[in-house]
Protein backbone atom coordinates (compact mmCIF):
# COMPACT_ATOMS: atom_id res chain seq x y z
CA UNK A 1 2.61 -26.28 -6.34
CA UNK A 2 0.14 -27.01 -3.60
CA UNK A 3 -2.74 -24.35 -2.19
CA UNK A 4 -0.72 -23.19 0.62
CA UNK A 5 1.87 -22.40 -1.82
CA UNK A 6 -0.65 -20.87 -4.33
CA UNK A 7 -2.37 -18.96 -1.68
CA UNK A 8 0.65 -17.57 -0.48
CA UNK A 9 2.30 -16.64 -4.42
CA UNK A 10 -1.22 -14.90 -4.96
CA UNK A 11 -1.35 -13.09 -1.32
CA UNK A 12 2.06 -11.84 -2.31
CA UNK A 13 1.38 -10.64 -5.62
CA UNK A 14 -2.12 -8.66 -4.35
CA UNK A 15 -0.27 -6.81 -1.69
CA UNK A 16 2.88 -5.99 -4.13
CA UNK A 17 -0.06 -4.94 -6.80
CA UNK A 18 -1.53 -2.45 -3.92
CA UNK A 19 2.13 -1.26 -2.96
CA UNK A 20 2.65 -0.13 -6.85
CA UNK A 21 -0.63 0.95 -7.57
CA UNK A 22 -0.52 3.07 -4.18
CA UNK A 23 3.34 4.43 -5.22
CA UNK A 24 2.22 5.54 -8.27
CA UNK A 25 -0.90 7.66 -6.71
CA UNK A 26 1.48 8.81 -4.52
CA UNK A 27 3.55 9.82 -7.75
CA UNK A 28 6.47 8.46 -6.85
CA UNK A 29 6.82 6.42 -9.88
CA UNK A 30 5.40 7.01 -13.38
CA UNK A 31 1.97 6.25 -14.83
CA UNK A 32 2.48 2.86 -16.73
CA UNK A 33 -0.35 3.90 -19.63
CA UNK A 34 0.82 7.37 -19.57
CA UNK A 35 4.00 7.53 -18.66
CA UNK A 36 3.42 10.90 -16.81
CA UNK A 37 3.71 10.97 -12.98
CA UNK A 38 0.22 11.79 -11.89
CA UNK A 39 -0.20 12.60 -7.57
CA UNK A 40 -3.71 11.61 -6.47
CA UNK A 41 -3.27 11.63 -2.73
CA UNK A 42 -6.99 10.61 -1.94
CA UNK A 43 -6.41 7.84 -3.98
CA UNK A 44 -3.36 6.86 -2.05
CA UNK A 45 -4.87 7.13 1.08
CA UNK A 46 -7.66 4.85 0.41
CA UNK A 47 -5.53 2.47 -1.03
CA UNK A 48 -3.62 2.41 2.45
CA UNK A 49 -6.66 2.21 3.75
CA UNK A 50 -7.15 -1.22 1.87
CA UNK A 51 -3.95 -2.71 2.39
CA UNK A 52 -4.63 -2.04 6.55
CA UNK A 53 -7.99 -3.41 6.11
CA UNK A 54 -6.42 -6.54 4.58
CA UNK A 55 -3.81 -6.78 7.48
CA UNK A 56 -6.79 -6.69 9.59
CA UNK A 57 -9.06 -9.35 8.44
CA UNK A 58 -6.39 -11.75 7.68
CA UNK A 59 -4.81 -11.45 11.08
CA UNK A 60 -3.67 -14.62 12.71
CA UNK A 61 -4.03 -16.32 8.89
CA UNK A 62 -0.46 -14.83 7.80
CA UNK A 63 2.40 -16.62 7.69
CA UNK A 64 5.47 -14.54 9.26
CA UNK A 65 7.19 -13.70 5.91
CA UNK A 66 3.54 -12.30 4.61
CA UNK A 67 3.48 -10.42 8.10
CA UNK A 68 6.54 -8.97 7.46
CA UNK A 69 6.05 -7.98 3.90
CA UNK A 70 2.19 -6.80 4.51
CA UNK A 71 4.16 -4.55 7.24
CA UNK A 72 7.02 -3.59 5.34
CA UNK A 73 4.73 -2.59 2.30
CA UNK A 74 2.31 -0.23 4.71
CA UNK A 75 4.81 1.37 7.06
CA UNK A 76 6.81 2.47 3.07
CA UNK A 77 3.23 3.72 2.13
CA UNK A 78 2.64 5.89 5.41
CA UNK A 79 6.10 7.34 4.91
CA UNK A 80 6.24 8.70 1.17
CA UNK A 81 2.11 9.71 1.84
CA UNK A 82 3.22 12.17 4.55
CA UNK A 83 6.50 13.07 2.25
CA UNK A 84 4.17 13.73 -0.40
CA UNK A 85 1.76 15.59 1.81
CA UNK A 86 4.13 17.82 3.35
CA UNK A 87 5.31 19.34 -0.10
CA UNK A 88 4.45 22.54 -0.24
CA UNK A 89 0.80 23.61 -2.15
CA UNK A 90 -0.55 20.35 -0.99
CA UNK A 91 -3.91 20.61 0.65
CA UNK A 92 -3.92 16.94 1.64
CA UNK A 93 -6.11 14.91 3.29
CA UNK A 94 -5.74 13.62 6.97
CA UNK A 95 -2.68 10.94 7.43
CA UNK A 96 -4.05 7.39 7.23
CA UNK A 97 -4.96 5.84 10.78
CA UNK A 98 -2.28 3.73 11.94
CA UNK A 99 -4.59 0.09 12.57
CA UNK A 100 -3.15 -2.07 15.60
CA UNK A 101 -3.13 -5.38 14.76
């Protein structure tokens, strides 16, 4: 395996980290440790925050299948945060910006 390849595996594997870590806050999928589903919607937010802060700085560095995924990944995350926020006795925060590119 070369660097590009390396740098692309590990890319790949920090944004699908984010995207779990971020469903789970969301509580959309259980707690790993706990095995409870636990809804922390600050926490989601800022970890969409994160993810378009990383599609940000690593603009024009992407290749087009990382694009696509890094895209993919954040326009999912958007989604279930403003299904989860609309549930009723949710007091949530603001929707995350949407970041042009």
């Amino acid at each position: 395996m070369d660097a590009t390849e390396k740098q692309h595996m590990l890319f790949t594997a920090l944004v699908l980290m984010l995207h779990a870590a971020c469903m789970q806050q969301l509580g959309k999928i259980k707690h790993p440790a706990t095995g409870q589903v636990e809804r922390n919607l600050d926490a989601a937010q800022d970890t969409i925050d994160l993810l378009d802060m990383l599609k940000e700085k690593t603009a024009g560095n992407r290749t087009a299948d990382e694009d696509r995924m890094l895209t993919q990944v954040l326009s999912e995350l958007k989604l279930n945060y403003v299904d989860e926020a609309a549930k009723p006795g949710t007091v949530p925060p603001p929707p995350p910006e949407e970041k042009k590119s």
